[in-house]
PDB file of N, CA and C in Angstrom:
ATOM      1  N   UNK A   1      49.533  40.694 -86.846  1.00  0.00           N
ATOM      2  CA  UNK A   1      49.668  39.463 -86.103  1.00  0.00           C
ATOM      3  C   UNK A   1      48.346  38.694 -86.168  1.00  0.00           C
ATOM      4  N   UNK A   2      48.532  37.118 -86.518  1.00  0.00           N
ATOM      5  CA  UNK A   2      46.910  36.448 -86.569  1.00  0.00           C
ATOM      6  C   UNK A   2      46.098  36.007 -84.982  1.00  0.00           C
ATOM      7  N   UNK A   3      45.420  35.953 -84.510  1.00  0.00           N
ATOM      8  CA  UNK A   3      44.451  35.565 -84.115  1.00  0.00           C
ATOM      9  C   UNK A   3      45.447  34.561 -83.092  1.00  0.00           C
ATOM     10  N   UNK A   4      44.999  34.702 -81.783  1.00  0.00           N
ATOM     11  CA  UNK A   4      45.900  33.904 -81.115  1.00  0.00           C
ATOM     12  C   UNK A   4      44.550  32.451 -80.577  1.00  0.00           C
ATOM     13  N   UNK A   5      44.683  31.276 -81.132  1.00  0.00           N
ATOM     14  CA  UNK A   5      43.850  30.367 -80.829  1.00  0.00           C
ATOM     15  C   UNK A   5      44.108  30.219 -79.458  1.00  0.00           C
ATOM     16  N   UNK A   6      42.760  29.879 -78.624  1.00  0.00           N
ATOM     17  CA  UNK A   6      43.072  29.548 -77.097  1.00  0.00           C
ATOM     18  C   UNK A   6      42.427  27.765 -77.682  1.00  0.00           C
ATOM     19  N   UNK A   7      43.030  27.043 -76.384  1.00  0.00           N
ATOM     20  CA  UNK A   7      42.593  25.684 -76.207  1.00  0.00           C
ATOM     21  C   UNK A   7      42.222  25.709 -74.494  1.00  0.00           C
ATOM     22  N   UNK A   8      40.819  24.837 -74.312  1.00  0.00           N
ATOM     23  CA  UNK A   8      40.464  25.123 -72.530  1.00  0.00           C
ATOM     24  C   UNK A   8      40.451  23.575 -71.850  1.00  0.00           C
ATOM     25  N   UNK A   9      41.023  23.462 -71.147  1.00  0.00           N
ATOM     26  CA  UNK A   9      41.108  21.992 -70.669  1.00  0.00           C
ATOM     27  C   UNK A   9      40.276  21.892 -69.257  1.00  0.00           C
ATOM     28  N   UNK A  10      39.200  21.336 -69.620  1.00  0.00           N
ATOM     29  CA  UNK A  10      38.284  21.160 -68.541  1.00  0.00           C
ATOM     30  C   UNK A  10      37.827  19.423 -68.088  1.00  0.00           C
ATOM     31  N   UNK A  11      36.994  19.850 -66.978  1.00  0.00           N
ATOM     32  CA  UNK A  11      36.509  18.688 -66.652  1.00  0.00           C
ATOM     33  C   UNK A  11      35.406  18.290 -67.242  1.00  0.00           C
ATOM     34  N   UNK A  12      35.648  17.019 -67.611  1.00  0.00           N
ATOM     35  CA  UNK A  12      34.271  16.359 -68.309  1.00  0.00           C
ATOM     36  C   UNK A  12      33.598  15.199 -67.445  1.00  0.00           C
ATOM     37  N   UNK A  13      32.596  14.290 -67.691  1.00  0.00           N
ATOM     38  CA  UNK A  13      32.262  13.234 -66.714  1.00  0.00           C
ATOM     39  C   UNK A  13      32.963  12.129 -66.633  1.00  0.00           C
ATOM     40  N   UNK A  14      34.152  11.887 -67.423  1.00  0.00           N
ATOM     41  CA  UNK A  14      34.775  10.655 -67.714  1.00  0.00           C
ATOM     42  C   UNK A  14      36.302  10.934 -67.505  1.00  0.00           C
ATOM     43  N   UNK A  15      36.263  12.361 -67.324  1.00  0.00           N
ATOM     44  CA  UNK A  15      37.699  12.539 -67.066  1.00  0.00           C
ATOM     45  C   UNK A  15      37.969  14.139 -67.469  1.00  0.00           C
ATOM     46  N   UNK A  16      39.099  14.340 -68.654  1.00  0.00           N
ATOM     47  CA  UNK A  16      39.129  15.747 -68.836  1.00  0.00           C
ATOM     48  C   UNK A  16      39.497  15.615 -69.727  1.00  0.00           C
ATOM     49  N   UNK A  17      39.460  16.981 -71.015  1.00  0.00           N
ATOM     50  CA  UNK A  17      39.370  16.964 -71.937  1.00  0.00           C
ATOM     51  C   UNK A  17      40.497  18.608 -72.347  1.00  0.00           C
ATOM     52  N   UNK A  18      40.756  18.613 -73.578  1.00  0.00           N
ATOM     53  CA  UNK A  18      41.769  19.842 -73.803  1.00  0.00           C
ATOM     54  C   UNK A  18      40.813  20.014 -75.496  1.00  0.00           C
ATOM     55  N   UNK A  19      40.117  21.060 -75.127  1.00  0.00           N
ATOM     56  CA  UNK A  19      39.669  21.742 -76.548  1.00  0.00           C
ATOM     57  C   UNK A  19      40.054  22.736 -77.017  1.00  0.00           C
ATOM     58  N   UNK A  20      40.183  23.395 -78.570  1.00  0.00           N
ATOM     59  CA  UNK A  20      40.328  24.385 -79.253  1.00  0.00           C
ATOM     60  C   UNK A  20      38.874  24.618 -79.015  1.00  0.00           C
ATOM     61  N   UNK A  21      39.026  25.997 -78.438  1.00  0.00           N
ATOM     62  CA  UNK A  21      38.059  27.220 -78.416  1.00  0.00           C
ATOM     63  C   UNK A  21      37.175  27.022 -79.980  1.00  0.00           C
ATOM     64  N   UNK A  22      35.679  27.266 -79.812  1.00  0.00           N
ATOM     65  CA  UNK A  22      35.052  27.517 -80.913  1.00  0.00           C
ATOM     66  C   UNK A  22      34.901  25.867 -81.499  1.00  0.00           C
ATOM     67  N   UNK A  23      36.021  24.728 -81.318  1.00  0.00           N
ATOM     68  CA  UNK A  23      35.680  23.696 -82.076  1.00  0.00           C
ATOM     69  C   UNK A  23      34.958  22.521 -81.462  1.00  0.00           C
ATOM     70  N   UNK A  24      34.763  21.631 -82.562  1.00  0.00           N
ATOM     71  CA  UNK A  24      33.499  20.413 -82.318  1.00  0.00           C
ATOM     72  C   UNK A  24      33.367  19.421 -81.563  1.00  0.00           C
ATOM     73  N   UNK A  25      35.003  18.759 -81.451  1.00  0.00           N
ATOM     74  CA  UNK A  25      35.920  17.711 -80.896  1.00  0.00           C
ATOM     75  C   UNK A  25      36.909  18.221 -79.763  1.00  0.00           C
ATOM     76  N   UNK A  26      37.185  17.727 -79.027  1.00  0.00           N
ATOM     77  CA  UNK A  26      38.085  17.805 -78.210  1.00  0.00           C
ATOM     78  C   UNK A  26      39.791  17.206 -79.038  1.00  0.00           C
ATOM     79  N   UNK A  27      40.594  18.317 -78.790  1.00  0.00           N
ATOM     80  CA  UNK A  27      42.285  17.741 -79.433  1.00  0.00           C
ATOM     81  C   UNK A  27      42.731  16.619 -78.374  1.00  0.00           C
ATOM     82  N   UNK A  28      42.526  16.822 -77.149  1.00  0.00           N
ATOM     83  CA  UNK A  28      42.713  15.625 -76.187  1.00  0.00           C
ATOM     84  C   UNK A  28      42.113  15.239 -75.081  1.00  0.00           C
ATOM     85  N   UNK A  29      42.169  13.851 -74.753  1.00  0.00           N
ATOM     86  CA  UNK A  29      41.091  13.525 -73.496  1.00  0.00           C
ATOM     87  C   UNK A  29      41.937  12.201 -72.526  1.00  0.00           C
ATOM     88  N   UNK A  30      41.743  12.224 -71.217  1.00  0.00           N
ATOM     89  CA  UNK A  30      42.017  11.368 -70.628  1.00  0.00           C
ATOM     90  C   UNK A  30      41.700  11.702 -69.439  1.00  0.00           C
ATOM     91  N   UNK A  31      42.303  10.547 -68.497  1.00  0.00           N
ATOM     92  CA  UNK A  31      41.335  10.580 -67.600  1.00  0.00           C
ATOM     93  C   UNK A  31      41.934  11.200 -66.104  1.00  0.00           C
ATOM     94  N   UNK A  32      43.183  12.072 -66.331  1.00  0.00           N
ATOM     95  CA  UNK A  32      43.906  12.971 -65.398  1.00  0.00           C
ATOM     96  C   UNK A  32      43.968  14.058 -66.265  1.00  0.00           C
ATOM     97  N   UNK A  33      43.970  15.058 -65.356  1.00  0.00           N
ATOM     98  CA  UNK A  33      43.932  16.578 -65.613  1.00  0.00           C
ATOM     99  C   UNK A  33      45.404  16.755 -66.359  1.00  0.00           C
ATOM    100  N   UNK A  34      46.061  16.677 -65.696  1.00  0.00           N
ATOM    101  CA  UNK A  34      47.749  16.377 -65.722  1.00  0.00           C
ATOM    102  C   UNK A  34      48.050  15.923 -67.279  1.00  0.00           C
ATOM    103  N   UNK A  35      47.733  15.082 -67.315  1.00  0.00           N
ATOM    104  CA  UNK A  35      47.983  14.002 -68.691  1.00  0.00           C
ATOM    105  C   UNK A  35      47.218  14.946 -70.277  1.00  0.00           C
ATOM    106  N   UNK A  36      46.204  15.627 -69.535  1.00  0.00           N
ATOM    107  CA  UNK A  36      45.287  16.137 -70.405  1.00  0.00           C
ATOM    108  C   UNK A  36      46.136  17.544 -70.774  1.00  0.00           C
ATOM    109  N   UNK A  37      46.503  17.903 -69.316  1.00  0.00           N
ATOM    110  CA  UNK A  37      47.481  19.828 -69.826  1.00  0.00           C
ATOM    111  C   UNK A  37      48.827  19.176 -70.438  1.00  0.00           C
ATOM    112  N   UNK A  38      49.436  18.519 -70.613  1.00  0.00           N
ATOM    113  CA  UNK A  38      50.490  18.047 -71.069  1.00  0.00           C
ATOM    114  C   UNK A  38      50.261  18.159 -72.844  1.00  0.00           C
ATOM    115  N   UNK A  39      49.285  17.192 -72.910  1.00  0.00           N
ATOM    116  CA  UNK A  39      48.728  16.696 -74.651  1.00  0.00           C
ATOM    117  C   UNK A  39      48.067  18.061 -75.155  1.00  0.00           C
ATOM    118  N   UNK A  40      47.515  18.705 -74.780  1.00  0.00           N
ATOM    119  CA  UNK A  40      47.254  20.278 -74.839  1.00  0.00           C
ATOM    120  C   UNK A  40      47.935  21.286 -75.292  1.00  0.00           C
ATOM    121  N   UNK A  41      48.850  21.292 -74.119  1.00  0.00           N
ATOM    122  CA  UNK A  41      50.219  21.948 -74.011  1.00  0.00           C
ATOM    123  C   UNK A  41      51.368  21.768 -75.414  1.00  0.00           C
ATOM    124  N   UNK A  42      51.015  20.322 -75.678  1.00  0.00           N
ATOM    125  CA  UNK A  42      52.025  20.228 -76.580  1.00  0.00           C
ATOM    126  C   UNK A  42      51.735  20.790 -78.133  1.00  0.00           C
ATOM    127  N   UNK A  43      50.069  20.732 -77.883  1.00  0.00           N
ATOM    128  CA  UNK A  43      49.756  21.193 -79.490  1.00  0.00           C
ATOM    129  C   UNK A  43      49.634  22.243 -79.444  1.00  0.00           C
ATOM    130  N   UNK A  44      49.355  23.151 -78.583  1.00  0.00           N
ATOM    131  CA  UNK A  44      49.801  24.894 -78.143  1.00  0.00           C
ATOM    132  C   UNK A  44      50.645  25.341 -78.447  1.00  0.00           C
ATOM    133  N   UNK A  45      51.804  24.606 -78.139  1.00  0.00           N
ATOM    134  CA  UNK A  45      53.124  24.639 -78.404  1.00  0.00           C
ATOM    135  C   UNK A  45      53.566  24.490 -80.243  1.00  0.00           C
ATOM    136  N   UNK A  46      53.192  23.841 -80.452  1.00  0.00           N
ATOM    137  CA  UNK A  46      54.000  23.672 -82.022  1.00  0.00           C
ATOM    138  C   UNK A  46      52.503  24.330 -82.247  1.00  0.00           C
ATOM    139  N   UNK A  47      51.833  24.475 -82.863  1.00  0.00           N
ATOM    140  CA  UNK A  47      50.758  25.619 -82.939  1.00  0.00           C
ATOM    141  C   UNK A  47      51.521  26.707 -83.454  1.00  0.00           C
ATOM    142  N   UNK A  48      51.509  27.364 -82.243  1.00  0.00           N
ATOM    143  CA  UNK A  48      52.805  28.706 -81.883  1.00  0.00           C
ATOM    144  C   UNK A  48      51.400  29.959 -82.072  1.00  0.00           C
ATOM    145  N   UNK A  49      51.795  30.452 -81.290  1.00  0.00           N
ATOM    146  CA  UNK A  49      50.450  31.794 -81.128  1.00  0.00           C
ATOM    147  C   UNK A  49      49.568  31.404 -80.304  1.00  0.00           C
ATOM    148  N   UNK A  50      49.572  30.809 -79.164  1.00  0.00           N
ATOM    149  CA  UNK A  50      47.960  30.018 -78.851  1.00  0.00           C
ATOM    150  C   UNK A  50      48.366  30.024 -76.773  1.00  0.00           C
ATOM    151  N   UNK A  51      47.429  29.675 -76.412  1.00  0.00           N
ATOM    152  CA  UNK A  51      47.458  30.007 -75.433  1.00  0.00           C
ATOM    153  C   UNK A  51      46.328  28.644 -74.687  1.00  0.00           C
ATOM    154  N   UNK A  52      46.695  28.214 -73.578  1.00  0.00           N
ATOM    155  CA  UNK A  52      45.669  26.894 -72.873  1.00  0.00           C
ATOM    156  C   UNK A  52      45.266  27.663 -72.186  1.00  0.00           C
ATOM    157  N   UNK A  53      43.674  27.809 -71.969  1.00  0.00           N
ATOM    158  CA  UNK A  53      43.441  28.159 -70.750  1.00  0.00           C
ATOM    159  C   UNK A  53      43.052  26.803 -69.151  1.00  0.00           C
ATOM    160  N   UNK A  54      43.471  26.961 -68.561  1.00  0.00           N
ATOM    161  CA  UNK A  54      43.062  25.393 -67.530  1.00  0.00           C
ATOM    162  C   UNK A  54      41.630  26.180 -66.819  1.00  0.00           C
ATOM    163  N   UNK A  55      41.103  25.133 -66.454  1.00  0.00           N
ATOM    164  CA  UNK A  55      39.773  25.279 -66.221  1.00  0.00           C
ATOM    165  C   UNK A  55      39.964  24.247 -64.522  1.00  0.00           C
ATOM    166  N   UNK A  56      39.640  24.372 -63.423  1.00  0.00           N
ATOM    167  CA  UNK A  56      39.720  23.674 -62.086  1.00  0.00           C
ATOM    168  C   UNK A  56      38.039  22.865 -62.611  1.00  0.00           C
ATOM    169  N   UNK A  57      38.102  21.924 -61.418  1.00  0.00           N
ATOM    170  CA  UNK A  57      36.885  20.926 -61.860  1.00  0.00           C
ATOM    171  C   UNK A  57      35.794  21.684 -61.280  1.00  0.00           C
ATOM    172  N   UNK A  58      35.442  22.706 -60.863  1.00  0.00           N
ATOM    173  CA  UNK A  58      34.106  23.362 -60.914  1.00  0.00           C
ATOM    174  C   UNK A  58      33.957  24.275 -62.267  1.00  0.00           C
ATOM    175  N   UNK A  59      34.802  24.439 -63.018  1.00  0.00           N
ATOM    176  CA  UNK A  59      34.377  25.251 -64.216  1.00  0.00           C
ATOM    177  C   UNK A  59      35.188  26.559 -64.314  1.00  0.00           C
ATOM    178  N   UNK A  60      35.405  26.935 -62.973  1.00  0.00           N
ATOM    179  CA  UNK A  60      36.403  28.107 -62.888  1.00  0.00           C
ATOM    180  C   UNK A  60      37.464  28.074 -63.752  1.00  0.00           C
ATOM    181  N   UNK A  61      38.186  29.399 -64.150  1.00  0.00           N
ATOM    182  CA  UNK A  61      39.198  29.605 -64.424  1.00  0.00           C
ATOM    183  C   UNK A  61      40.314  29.512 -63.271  1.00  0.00           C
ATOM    184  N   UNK A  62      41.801  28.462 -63.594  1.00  0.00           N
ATOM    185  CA  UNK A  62      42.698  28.730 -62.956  1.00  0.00           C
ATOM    186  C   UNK A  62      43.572  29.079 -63.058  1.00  0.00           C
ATOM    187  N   UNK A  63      44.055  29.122 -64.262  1.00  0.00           N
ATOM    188  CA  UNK A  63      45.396  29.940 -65.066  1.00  0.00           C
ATOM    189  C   UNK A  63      45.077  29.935 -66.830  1.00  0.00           C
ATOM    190  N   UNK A  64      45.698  30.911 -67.128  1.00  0.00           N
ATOM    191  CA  UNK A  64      45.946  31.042 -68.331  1.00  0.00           C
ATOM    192  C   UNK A  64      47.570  30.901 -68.509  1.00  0.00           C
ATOM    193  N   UNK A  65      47.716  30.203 -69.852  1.00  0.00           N
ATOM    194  CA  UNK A  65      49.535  30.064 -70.696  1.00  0.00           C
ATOM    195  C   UNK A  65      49.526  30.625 -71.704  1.00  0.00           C
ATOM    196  N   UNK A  66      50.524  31.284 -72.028  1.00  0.00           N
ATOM    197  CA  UNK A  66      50.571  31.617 -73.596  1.00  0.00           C
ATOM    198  C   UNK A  66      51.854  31.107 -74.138  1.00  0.00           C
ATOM    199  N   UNK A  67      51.898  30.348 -75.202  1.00  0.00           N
ATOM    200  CA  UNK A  67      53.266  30.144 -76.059  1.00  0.00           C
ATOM    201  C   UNK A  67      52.851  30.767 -77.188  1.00  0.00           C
ATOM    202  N   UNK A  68      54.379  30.808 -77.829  1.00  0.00           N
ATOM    203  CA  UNK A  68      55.369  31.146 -77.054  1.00  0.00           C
ATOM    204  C   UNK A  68      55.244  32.240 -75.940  1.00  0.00           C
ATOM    205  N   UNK A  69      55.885  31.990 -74.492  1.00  0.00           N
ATOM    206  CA  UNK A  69      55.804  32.983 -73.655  1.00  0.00           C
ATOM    207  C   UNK A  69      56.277  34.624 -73.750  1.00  0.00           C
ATOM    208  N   UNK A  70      56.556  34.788 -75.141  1.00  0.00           N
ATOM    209  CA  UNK A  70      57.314  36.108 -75.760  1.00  0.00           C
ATOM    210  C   UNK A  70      55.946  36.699 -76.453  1.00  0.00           C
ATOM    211  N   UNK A  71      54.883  35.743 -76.831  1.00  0.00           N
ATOM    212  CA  UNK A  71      53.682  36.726 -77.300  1.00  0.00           C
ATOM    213  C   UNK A  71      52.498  36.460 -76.223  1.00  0.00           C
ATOM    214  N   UNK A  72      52.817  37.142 -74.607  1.00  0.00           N
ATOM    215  CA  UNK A  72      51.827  37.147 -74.127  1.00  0.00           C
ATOM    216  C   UNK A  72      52.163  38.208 -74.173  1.00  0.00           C
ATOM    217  N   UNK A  73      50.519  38.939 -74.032  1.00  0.00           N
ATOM    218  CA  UNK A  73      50.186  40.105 -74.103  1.00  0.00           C
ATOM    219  C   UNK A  73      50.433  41.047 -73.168  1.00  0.00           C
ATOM    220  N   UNK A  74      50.356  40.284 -71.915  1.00  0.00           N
ATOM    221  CA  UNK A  74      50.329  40.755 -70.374  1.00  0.00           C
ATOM    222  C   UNK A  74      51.568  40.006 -69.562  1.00  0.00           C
ATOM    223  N   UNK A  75      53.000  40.206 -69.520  1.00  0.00           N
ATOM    224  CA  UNK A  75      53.992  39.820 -69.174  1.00  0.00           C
ATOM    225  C   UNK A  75      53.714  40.504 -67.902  1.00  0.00           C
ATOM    226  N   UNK A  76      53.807  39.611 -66.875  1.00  0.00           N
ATOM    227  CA  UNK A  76      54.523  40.293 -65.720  1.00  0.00           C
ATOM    228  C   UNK A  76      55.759  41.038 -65.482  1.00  0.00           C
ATOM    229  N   UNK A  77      55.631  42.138 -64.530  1.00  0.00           N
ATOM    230  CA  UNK A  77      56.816  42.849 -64.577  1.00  0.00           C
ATOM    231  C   UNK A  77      57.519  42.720 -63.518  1.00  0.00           C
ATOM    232  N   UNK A  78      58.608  42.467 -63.263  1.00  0.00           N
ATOM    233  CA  UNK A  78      60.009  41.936 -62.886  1.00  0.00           C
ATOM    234  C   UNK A  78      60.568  40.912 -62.403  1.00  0.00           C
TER     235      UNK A  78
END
């Protein structure tokens, strides 16, 4: 199985941003969080293997996603 890319959607000073892990550019930016996990979400999605992590506006982690939801690693049980 390859390498599951994460993307982290955090807060920036102008708004928020949705990056691939490791890269240069941000895949999306605007100026709601919301708008930003959506455009994220969607390239996660057709991606396929990848996972968003959301980031709250202090930097924290607040959830992790994985799509497809059939290759997370850690399924909750029942």
């Amino acid at each position: 199985m390859s390498k599951r890319e994460r993307y982290h959607v955090t807060k920036t000073e102008d708004g928020w941003k949705g990056k691939k892990e490791g890269g240069e550019r941000a895949s999306a930016t605007g100026k709601t969080k919301k708008e930003v996990l959506k455009k994220t979400t969607d390239i996660a999605k057709k991606k396929g293997n990848s996972s968003v992590v959301i980031h709250k506006s202090d930097g924290k982690i607040q959830e992790e996603r994985t799509y497809p939801k059939k290759s997370d690693p850690y399924p909750p049980k029942g």
